[in-house]
Protein backbone atom coordinates (compact mmCIF):
# COMPACT_ATOMS: atom_id res chain seq x y z
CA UNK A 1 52.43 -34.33 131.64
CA UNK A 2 54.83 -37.19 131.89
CA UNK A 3 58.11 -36.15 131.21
CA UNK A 4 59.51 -39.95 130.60
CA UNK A 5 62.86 -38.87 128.34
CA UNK A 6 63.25 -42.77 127.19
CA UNK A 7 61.27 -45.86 127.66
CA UNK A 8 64.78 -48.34 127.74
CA UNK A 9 65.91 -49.48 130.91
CA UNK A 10 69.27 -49.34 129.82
CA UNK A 11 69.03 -45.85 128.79
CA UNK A 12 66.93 -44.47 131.46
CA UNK A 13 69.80 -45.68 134.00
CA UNK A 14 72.19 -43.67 132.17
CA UNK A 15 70.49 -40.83 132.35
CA UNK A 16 70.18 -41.38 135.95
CA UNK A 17 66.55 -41.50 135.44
CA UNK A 18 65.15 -43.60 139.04
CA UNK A 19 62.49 -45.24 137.09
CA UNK A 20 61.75 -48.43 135.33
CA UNK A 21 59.94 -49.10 131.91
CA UNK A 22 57.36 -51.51 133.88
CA UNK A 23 56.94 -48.79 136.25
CA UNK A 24 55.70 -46.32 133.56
CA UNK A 25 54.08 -49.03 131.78
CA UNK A 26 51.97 -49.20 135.34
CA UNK A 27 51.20 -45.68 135.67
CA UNK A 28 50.27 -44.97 132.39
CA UNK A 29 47.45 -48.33 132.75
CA UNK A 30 45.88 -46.87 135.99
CA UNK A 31 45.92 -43.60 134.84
CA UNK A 32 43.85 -44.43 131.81
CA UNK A 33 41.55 -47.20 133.68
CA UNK A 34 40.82 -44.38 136.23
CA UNK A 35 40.34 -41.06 134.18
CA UNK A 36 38.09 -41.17 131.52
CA UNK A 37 39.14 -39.00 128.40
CA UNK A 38 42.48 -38.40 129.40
CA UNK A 39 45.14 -36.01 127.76
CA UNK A 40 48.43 -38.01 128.41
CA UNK A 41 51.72 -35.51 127.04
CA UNK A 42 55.18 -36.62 127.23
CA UNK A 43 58.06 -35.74 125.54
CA UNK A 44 61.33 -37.69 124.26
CA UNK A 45 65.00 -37.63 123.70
CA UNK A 46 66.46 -39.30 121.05
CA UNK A 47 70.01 -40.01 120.06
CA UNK A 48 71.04 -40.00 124.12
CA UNK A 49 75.07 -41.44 124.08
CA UNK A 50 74.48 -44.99 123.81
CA UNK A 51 71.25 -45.82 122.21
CA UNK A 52 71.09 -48.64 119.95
CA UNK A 53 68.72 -49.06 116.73
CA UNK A 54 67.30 -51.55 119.43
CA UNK A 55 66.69 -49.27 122.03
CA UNK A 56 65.21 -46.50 119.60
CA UNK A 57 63.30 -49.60 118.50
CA UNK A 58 61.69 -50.03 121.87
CA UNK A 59 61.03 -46.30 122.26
CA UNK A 60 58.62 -45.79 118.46
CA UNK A 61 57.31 -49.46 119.64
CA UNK A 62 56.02 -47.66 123.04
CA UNK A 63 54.76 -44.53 121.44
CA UNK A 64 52.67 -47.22 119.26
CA UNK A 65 51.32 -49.12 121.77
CA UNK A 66 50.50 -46.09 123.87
CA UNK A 67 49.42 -43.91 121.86
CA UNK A 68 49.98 -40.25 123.36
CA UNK A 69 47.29 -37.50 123.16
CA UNK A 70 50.39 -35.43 123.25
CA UNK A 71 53.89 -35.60 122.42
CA UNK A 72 57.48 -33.77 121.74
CA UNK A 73 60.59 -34.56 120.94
CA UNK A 74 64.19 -33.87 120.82
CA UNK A 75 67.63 -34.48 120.00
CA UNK A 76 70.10 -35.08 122.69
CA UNK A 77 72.26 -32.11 122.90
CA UNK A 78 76.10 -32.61 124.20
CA UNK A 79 76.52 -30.08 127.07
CA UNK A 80 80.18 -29.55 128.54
CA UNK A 81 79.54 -29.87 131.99
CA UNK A 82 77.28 -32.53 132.10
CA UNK A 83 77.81 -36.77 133.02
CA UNK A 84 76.92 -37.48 129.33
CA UNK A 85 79.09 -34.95 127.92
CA UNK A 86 81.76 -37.35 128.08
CA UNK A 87 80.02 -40.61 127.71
CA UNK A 88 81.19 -43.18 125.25
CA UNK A 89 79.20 -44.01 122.29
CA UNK A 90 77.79 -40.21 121.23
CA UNK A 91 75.50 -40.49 118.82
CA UNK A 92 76.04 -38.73 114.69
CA UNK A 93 74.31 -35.81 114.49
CA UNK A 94 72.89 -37.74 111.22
CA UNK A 95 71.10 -40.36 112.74
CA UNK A 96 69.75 -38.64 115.73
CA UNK A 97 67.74 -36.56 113.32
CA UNK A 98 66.73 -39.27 111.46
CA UNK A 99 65.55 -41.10 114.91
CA UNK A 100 63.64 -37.80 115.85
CA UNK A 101 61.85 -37.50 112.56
CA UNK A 102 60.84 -40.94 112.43
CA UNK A 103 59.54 -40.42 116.11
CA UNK A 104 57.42 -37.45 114.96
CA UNK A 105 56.29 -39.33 111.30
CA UNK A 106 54.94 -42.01 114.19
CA UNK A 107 52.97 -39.81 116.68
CA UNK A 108 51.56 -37.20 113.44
CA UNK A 109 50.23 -40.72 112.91
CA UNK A 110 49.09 -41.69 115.88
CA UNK A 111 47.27 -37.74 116.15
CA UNK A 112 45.53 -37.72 113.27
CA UNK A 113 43.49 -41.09 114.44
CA UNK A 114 42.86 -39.83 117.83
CA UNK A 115 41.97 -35.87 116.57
CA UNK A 116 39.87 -37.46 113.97
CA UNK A 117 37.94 -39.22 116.17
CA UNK A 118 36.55 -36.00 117.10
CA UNK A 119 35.14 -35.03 113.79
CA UNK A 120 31.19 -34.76 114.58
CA UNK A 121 31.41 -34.57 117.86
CA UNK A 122 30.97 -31.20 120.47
CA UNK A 123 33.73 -30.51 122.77
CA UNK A 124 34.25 -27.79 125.46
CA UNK A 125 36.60 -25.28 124.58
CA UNK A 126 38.32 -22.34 126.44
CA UNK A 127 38.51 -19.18 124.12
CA UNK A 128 41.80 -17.62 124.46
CA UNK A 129 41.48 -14.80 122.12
CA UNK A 130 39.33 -13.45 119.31
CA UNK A 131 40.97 -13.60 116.21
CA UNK A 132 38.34 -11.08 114.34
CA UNK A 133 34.91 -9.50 115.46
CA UNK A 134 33.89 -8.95 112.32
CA UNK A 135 34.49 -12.40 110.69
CA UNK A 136 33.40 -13.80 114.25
CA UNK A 137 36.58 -16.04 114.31
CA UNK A 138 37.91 -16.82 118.09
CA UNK A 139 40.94 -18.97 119.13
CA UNK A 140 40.77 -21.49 122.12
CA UNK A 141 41.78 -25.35 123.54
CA UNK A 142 40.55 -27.90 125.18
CA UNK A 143 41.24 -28.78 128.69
CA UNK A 144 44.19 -31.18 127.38
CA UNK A 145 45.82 -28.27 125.81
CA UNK A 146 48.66 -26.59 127.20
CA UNK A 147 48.89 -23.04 125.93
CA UNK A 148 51.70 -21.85 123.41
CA UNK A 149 52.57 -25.52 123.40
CA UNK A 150 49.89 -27.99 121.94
CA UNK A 151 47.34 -27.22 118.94
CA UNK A 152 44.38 -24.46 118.89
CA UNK A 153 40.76 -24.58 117.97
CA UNK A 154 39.59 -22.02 115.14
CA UNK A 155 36.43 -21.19 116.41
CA UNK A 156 33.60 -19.43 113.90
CA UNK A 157 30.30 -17.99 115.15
CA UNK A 158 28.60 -15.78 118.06
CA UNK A 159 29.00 -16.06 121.95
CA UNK A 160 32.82 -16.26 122.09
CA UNK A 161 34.27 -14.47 125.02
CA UNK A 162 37.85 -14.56 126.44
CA UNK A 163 37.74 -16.43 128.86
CA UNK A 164 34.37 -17.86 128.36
CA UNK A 165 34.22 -22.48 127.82
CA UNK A 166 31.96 -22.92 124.91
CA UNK A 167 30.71 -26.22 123.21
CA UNK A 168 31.74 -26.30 119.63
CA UNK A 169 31.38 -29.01 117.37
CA UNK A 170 34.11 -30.20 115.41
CA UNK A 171 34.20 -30.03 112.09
CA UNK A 172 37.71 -30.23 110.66
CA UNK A 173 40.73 -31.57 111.93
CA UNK A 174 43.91 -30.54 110.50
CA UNK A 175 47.39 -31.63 111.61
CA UNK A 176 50.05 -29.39 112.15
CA UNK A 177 53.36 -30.95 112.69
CA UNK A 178 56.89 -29.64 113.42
CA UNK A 179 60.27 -31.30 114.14
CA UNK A 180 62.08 -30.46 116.69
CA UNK A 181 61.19 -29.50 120.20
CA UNK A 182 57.33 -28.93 119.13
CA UNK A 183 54.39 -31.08 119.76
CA UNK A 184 52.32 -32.29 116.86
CA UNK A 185 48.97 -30.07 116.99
CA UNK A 186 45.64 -30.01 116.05
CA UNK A 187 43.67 -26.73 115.33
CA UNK A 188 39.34 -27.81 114.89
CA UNK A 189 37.11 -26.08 113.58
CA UNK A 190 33.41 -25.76 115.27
């Protein structure tokens, strides 16, 4: 999990944020060259007192060349209290949602190539519960899955056990997307 909030310079120093775009840009290279199959997760703000079309620009051009396994988003919130509370340059209320749905539109992209990519293929999955005995239904994720947070896998046949990492092949992938503070899903069926 890489909790990166922007991608601008600009914005990242007003959020008092002690890192640089090339620095992330870095990270996220060797991680990838050195871990094979990697679940990267982040998640964004948009709307943050300042931020130009241009810098929201910069951010959906990131999540594009990037492409996250995982990602969530959300709406800067005006806190009393807080440095950016009384920063110049808030944001409408209007266009921050717009920026945050066309953030989301871009990654539910973005997952459905990478969670297609699985179709056909077996992957290990942890089962976290059993949905129905009878029907022999079980729910689980992969190892890139955070629970209560990222997508599930609908499992259907014998030898699930909580608890228990089966191989399943994949055999649907469906997106499920929210907007908000919610990461876009997947749920597979093996």
């Amino acid at each position: 999990d890489l909790p990166l909030q922007h991608i601008s310079d600009k914005i990242l120093k007003r959020m008092n944020r002690p890192i640089k775009k090339s620095n992330v840009i870095s990270l996220i290279n060797k991680l990838r060259d050195r871990i094979p199959n990697l679940t990267l997760r982040t998640t964004f703000m948009v709307g943050f007192p300042g931020e130009t079309d241009k810098e929201f620009e910069e951010l959906l051009n990131f999540v594009k060349e990037f492409r996250f396994e995982r990602l969530g988003a959300f709406i800067f919130s005006r806190e009393e209290g807080t440095p950016a509370y009384d920063f110049p340059q808030q944001i409408p209320m209007r266009t921050k949602k717009e920026r945050l749905k066309e953030l989301m539109l871009t990654q539910q992209s973005i997952s459905k190539e990478i969670n297609s990519s699985y179709l056909g293929k077996e992957i290990e999955v942890l089962i976290d519960e059993i949905k129905s005995e009878k029907a022999k239904i079980a729910i689980g994720r992969t190892k890139g899955d955070a629970p209560e947070i990222d997508g599930k896998i609908v499992i259907r046949g014998d030898n699930t056990q909580v608890g228990k990492i089966i191989k399943v092949k994949v055999t649907e992938a469906i997106i499920l997307a929210a907007f908000g503070y919610f990461n876009i899903g997947i749920m597979f069926r093996g």
